[in-house]
Protein backbone atom coordinates (compact mmCIF):
# COMPACT_ATOMS: atom_id res chain seq x y z
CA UNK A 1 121.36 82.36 103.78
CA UNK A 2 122.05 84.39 107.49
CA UNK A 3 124.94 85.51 105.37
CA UNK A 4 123.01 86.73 102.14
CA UNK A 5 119.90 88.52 104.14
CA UNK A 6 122.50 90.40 106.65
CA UNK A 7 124.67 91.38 103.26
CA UNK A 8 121.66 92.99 102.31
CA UNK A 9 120.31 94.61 105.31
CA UNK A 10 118.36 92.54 107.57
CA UNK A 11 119.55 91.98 111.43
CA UNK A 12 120.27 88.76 111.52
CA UNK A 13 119.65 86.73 114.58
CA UNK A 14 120.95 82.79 114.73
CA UNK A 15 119.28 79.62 116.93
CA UNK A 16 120.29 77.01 117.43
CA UNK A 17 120.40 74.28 120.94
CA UNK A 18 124.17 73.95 121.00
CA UNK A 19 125.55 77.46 122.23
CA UNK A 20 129.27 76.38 121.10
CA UNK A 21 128.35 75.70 117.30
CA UNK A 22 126.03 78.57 117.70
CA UNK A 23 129.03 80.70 118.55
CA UNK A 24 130.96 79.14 116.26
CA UNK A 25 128.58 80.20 113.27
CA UNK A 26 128.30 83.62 114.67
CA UNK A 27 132.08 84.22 114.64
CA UNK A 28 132.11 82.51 111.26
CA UNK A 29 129.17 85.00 109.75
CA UNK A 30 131.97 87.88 111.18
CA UNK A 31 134.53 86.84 109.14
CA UNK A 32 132.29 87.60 106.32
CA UNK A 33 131.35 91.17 107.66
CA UNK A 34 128.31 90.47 109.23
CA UNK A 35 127.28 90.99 113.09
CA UNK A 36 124.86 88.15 114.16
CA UNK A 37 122.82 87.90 117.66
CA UNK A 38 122.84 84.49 119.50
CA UNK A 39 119.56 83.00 120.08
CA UNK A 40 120.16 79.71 122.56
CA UNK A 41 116.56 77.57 122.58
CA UNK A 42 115.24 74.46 121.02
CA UNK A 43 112.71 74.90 118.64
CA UNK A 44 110.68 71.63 119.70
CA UNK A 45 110.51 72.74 123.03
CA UNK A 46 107.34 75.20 123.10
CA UNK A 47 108.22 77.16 126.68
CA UNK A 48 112.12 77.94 124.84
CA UNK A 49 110.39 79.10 121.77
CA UNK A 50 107.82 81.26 123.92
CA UNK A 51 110.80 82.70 125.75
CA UNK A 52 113.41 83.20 122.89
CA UNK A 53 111.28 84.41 120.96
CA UNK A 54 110.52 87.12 123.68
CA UNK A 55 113.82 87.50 124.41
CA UNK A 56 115.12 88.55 120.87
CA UNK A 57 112.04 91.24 120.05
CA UNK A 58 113.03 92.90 123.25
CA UNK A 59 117.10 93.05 122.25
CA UNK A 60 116.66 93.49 119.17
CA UNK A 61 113.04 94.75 118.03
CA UNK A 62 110.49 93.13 115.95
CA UNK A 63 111.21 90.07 114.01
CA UNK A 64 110.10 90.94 110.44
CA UNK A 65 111.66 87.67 108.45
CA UNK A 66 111.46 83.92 110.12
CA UNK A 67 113.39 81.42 108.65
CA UNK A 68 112.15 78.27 109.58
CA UNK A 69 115.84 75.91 108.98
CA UNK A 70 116.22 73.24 111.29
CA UNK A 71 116.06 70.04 109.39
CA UNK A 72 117.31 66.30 110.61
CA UNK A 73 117.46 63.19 108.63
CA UNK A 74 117.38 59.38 109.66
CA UNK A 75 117.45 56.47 107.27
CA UNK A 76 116.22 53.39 107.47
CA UNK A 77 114.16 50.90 106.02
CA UNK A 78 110.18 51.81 106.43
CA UNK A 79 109.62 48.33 108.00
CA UNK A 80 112.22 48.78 110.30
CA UNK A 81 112.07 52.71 111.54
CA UNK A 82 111.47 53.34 115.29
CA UNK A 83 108.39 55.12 116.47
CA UNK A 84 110.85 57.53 118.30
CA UNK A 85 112.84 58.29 114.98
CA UNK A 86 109.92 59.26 113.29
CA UNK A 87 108.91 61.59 115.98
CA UNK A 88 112.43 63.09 116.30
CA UNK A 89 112.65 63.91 112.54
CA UNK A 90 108.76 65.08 112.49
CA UNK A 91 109.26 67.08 115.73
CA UNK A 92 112.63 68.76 114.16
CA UNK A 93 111.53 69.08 110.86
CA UNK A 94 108.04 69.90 110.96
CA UNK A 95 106.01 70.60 114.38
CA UNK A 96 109.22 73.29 114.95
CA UNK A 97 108.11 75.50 112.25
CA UNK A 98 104.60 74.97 113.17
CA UNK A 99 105.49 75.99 116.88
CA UNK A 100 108.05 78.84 116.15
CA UNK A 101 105.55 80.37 113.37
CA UNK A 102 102.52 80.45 115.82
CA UNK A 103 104.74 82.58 118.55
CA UNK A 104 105.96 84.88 115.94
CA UNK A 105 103.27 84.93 113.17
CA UNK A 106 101.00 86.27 116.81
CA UNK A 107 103.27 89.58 116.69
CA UNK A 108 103.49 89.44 112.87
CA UNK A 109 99.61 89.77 112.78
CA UNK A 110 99.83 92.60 115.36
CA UNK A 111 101.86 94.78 113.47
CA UNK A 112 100.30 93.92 110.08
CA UNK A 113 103.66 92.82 108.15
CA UNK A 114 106.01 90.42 107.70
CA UNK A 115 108.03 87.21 105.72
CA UNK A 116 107.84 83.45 106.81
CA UNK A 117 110.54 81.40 104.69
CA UNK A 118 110.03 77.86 105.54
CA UNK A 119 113.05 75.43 104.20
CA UNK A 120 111.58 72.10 102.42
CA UNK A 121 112.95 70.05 99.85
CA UNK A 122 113.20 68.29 97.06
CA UNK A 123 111.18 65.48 98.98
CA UNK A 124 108.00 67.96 99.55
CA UNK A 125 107.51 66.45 96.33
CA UNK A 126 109.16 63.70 95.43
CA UNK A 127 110.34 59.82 97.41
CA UNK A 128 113.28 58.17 98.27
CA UNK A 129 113.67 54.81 99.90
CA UNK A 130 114.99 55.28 103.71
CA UNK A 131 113.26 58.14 104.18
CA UNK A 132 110.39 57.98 104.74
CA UNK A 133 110.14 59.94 108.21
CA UNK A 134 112.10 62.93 106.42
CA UNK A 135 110.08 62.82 103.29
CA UNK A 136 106.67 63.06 105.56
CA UNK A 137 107.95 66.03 107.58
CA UNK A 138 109.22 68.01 104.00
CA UNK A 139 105.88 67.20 102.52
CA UNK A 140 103.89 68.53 105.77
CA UNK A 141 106.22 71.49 105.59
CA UNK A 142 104.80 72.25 102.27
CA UNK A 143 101.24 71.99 102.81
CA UNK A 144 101.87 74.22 106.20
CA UNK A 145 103.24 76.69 104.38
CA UNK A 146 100.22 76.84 102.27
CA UNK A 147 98.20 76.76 105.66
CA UNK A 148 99.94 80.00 107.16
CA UNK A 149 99.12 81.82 103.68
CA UNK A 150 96.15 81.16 103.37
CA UNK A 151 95.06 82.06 107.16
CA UNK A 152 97.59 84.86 107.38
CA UNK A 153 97.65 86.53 103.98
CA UNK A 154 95.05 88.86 104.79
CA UNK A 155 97.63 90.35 107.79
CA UNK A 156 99.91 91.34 105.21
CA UNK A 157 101.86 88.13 105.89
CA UNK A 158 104.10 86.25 103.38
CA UNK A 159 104.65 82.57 103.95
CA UNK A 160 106.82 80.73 101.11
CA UNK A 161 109.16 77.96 101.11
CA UNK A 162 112.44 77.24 99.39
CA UNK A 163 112.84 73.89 98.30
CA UNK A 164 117.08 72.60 98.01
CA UNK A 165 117.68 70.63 95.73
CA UNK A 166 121.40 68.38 96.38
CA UNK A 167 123.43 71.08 97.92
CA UNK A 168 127.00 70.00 99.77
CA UNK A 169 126.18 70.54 103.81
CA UNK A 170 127.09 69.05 106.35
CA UNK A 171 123.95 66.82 106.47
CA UNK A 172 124.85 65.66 103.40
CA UNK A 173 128.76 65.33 103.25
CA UNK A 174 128.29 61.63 103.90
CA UNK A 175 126.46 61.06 100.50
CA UNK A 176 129.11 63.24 98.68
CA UNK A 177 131.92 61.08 99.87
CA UNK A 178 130.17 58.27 98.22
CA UNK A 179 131.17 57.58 95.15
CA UNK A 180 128.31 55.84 93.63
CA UNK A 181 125.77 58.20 95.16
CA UNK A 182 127.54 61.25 93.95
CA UNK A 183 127.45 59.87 90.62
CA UNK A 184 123.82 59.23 90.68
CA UNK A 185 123.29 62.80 92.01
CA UNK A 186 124.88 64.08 89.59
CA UNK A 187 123.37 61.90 86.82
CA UNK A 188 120.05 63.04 87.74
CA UNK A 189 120.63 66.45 88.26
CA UNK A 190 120.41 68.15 84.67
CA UNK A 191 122.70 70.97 85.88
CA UNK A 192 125.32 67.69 86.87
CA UNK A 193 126.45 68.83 89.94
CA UNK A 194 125.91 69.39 93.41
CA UNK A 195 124.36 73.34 94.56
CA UNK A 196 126.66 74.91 96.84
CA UNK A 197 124.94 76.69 99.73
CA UNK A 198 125.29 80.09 98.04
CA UNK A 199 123.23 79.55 95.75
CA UNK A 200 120.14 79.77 98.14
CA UNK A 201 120.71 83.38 98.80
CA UNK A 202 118.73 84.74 95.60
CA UNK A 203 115.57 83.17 96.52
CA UNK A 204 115.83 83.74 100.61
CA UNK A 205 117.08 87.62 99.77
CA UNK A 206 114.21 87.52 97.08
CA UNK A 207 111.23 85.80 99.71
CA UNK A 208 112.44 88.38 102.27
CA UNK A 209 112.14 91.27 100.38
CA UNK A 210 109.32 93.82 99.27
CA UNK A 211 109.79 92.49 95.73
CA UNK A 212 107.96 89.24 97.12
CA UNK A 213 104.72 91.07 98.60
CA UNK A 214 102.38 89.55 96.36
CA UNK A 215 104.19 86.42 96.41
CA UNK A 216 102.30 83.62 99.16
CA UNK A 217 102.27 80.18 99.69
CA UNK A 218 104.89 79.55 96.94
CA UNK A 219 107.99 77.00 97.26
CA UNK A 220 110.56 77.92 94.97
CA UNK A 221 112.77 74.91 94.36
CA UNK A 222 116.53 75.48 93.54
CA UNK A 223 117.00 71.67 92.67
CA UNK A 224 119.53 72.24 88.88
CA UNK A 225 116.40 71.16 87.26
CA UNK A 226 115.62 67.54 89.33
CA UNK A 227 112.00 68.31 89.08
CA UNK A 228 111.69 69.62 85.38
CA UNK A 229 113.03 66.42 84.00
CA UNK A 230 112.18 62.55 83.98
């Protein structure tokens, strides 16, 4: 997605905690013939956000699109999950974008425009067993992207989701490699296959864009057709 929006004009700007695999993306994105800024702080840590997000409007100048992307997962049985997982995957998944949204949707407000992309899931809507804690925070992610369009609409403000369906990452290499599970993926998926990152572009070039300004609290699922079918 940093790939697609800075192929079609935006400045892109990457965050993440760990400044080597930060580099590493940035260096990566170059090799595809786009420049990307390096923003070091954790997005669950409130005083980072506060000063990253500082830090990037005054290198780089008003931050028009926010992509809300970090996203854990940890599986286990409901019985059996650990108050402390649940908070890590809620905290990662879900009180980030809350926390990141608030410092920027402040200046957003102020200058009367901009695009909040939010990243759920397939399990904003739908269950699986073991993850429960990940299904919560995708759900939540949903509903507060509905929140911040509804409150911040009226600024001129777009807030939408996208909503992946199985895409090959690598969060989800593991499942891949499994031979049963990729089967079932791709029995269930009516396009049969796995998405390949790529093919989030559209929608994130598309929720970013003027051609989305009367678009709000809208999460566009690019699932192969999961949720149209039974």
């Amino acid at each position: 997605m940093a790939r697609g929006l800075g192929r079609a004009g935006a400045t892109v700007v990457l965050n993440g905690r760990d400044t080597e695999r930060l580099e590493g993306a940035a260096q990566s994105l170059a090799a595809h013939g786009v420049a990307a800024r390096k923003a070091a702080f954790d997005v669950t840590n409130k005083s980072e956000i506060v000063r990253g997000v500082e830090e990037v409007e005054e290198a780089v100048g008003p931050i028009d699109i926010l992509v809300n992307n970090a996203g854990i997962n940890r599986r286990g049985a409901f019985e059996d999950i650990e108050e402390s997982m649940w908070h890590e995957v809620l905290d990662t998944n879900l009180t980030s974008a809350f926390l990141v949204a608030q410092q920027v949707g402040r200046r957003m407000i102020g200058r009367r425009r901009g695009k909040i992309i939010n990243i759920c899931s397939l399990m904003s809507e739908l269950g699986r067993a073991t993850t429960a804690p990940y299904a919560a925070s995708k759900g939540g992610l949903k509903m507060l992207t509905r929140a911040m369009a509804t409150e911040w609409a009226g600024h001129n403000i777009q807030a939408n989701g996208i909503g992946p369906g199985y895409f090959i990452t690598d969060l989800t290499r593991v499942l891949a490699d499994n031979k049963e599970f990729d089967a079932w993926i791709r029995g269930r998926t009516p396009a049969a296959r796995w998405g390949d990152p790529e093919e989030l572009v559209g929608a994130a070039v598309f929720l970013a864009s003027r051609a989305s300004d009367f678009v709000n609290g809208q999460i566009i699922y690019v699932d192969g057709g999961v949720l149209a079918s039974l």
